[in-house]
N, C-alpha and C. Protein backbone atom coordinates (compact mmCIF):
# COMPACT_ATOMS: atom_id res chain seq x y z
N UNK A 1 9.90 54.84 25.16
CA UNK A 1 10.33 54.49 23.82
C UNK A 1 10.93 53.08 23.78
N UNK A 2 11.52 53.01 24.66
CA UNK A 2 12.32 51.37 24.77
C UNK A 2 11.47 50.37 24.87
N UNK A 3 10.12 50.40 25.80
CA UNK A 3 9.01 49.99 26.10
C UNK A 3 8.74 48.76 24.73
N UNK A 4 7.93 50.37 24.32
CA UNK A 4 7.34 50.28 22.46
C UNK A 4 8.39 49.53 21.74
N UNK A 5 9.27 49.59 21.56
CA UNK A 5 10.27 48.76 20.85
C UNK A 5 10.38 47.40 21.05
N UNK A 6 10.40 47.08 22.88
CA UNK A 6 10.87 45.90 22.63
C UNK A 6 9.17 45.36 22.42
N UNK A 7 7.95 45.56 22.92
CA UNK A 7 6.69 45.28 22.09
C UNK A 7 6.20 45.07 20.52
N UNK A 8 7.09 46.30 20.07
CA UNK A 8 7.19 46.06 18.47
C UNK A 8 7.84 44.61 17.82
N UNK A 9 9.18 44.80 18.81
CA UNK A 9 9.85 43.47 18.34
C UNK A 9 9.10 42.10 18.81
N UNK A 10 8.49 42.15 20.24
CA UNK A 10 7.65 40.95 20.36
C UNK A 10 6.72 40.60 19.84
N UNK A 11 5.79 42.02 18.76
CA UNK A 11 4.88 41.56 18.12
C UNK A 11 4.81 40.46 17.09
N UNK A 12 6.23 41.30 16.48
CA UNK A 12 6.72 40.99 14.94
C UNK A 12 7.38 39.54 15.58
N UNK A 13 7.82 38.71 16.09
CA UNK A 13 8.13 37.73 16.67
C UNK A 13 7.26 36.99 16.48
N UNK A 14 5.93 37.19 16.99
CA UNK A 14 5.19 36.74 17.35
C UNK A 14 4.20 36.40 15.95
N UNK A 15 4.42 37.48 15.31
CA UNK A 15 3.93 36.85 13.87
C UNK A 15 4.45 36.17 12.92
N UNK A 16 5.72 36.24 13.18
CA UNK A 16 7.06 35.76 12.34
C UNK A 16 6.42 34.09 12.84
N UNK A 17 6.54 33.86 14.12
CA UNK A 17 6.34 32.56 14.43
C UNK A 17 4.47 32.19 13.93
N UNK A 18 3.87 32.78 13.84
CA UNK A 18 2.66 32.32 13.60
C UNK A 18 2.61 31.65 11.64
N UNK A 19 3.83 32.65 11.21
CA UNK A 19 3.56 32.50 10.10
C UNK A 19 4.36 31.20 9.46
N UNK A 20 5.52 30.82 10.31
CA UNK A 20 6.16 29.50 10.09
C UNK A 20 5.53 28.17 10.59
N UNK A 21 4.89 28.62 12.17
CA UNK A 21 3.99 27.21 12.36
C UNK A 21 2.64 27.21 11.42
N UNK A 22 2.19 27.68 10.79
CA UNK A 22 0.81 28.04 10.27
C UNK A 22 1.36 27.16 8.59
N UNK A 23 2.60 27.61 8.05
CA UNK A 23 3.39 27.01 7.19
C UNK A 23 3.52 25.74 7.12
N UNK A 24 4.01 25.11 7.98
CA UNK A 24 4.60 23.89 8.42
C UNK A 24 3.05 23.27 8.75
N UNK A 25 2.61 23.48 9.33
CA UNK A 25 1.09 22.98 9.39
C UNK A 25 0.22 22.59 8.35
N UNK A 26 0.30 23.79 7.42
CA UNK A 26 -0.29 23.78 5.68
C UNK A 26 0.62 22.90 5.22
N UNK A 27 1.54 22.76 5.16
CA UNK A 27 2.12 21.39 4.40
C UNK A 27 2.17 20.23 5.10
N UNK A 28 1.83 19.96 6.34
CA UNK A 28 1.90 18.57 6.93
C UNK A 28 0.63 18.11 6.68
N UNK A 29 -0.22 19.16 6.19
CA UNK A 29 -1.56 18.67 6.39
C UNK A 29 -1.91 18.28 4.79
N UNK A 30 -1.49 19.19 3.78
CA UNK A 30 -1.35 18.56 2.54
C UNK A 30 -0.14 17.46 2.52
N UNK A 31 0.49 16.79 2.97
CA UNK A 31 0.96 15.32 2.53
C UNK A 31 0.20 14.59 3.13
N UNK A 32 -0.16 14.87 3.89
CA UNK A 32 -1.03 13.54 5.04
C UNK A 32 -2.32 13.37 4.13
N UNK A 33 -2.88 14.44 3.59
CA UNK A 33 -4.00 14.07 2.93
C UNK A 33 -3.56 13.46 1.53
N UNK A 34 -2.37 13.89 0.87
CA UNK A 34 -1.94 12.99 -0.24
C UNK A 34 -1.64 11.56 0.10
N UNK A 35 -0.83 11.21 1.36
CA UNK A 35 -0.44 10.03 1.72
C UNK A 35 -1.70 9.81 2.00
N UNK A 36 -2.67 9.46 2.60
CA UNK A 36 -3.95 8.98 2.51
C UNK A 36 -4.25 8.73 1.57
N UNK A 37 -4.54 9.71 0.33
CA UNK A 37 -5.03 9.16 -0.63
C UNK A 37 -4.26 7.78 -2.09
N UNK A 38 -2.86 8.41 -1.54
CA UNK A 38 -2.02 6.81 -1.93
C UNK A 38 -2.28 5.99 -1.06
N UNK A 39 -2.42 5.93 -0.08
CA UNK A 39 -2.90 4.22 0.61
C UNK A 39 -4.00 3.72 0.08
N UNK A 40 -4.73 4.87 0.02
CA UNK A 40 -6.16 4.10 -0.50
C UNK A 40 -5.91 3.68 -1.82
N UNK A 41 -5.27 4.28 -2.59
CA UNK A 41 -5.19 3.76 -4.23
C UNK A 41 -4.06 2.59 -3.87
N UNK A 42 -3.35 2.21 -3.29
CA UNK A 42 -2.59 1.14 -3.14
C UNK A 42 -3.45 0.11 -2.48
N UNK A 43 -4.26 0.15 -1.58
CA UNK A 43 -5.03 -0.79 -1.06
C UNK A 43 -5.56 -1.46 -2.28
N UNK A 44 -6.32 -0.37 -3.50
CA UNK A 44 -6.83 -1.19 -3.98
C UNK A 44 -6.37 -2.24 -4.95
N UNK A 45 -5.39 -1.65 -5.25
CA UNK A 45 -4.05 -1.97 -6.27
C UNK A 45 -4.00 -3.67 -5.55
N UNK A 46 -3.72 -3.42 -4.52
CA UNK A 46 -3.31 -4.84 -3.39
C UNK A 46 -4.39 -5.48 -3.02
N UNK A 47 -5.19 -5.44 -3.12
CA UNK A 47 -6.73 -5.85 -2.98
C UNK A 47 -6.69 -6.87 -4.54
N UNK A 48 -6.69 -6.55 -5.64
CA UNK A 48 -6.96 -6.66 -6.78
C UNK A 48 -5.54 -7.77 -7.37
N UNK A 49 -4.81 -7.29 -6.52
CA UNK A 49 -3.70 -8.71 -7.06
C UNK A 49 -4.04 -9.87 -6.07
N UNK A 50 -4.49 -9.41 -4.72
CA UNK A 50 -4.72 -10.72 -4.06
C UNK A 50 -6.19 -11.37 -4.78
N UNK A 51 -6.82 -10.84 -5.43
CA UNK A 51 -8.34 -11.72 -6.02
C UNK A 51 -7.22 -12.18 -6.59
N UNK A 52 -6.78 -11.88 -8.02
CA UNK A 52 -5.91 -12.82 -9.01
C UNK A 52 -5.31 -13.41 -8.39
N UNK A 53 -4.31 -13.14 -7.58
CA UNK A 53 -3.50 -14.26 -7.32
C UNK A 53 -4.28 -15.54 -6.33
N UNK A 54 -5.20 -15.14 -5.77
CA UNK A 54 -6.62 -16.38 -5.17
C UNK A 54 -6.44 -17.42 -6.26
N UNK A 55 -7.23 -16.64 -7.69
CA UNK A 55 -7.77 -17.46 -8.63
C UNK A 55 -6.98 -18.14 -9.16
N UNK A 56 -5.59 -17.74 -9.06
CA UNK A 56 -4.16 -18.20 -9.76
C UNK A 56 -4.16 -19.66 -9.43
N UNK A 57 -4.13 -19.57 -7.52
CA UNK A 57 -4.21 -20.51 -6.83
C UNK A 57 -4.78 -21.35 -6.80
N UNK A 58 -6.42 -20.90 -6.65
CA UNK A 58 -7.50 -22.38 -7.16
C UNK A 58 -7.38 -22.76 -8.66
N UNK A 59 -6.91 -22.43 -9.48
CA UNK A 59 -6.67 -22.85 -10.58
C UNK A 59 -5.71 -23.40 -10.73
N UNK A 60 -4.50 -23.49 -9.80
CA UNK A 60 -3.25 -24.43 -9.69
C UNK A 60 -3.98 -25.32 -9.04
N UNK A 61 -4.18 -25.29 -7.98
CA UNK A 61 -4.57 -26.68 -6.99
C UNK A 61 -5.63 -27.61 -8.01
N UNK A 62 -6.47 -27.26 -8.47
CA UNK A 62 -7.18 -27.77 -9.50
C UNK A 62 -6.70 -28.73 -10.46
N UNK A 63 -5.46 -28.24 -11.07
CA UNK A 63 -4.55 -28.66 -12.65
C UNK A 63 -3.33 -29.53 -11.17
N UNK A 64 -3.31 -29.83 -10.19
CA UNK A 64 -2.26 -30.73 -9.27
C UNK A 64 -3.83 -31.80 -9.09
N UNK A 65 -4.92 -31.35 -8.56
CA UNK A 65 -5.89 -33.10 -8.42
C UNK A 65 -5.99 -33.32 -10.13
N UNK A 66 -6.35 -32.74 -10.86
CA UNK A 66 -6.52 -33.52 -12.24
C UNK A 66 -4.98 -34.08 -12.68
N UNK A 67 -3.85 -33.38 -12.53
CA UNK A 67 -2.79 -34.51 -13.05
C UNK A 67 -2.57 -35.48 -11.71
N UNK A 68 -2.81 -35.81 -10.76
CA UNK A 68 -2.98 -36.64 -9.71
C UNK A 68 -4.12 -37.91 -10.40
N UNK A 69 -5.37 -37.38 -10.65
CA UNK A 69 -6.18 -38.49 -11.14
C UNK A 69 -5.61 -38.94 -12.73
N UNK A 70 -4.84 -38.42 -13.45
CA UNK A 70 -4.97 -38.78 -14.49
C UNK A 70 -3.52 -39.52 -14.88
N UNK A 71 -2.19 -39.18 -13.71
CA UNK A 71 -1.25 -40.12 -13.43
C UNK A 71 -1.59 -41.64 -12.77
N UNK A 72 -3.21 -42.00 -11.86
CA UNK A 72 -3.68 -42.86 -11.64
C UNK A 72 -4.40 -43.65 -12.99
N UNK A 73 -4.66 -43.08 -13.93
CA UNK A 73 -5.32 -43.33 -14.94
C UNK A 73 -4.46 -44.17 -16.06
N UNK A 74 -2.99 -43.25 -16.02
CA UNK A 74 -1.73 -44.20 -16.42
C UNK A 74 -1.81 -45.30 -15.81
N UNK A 75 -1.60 -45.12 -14.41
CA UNK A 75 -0.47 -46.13 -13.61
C UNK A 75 -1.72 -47.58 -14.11
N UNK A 76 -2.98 -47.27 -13.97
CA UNK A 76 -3.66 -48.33 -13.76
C UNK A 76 -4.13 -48.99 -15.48
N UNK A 77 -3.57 -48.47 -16.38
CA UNK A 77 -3.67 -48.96 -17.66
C UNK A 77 -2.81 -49.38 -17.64
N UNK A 78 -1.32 -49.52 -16.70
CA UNK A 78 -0.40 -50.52 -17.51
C UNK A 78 0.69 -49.16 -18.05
N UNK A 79 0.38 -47.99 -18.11
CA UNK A 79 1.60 -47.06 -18.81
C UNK A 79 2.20 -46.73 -17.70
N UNK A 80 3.85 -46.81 -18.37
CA UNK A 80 4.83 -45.73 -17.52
C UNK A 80 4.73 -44.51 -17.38
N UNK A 81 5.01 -44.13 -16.71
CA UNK A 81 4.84 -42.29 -16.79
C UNK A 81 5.97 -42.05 -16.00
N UNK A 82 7.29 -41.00 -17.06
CA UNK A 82 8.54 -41.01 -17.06
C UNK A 82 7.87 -39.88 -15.62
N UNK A 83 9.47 -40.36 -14.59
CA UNK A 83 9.72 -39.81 -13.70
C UNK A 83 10.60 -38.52 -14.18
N UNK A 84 10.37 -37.02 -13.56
CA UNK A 84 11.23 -36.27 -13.59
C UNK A 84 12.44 -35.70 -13.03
């Protein structure tokens, strides 16, 4: 009888624990697949500000050579062009 008992109790142990790692497993495995799928939607998020902010850029550097040629365009007509 003592046998059976402490077997009973090692069973139930034994499922007790199957049923908390099996738990803990089902939810590590649903965030990991949510956190995956936010990286990927953030990648693209971050993907999509670095094009704009590219174009931001060649479109600054652009508007610095045209007021570069067109402060030469002063200087060489003879106009001041107030210092800031």
């Amino acid at each position: 009888m003592k046998k059976l008992m402490t077997d009973l109790i090692a069973a139930i142990g034994a499922v007790a624990a199957a049923l908390v790692t099996g738990t803990f497993a089902l939810i590590a495995s649903t965030m990991r697949r949510e956190n995956n799928e936010a990286h990927a939607e953030n990648t693209v998020l971050l993907r999509s500000i670095d094009e704009r902010t590219q174009r931001l850029d060649d479109r600054t550097d652009g508007l610095v050579v045209w007021s570069a040629r067109h402060a030469d365009w002063h200087a060489n007509k003879g106009d001041e062009i107030p210092q800031p």
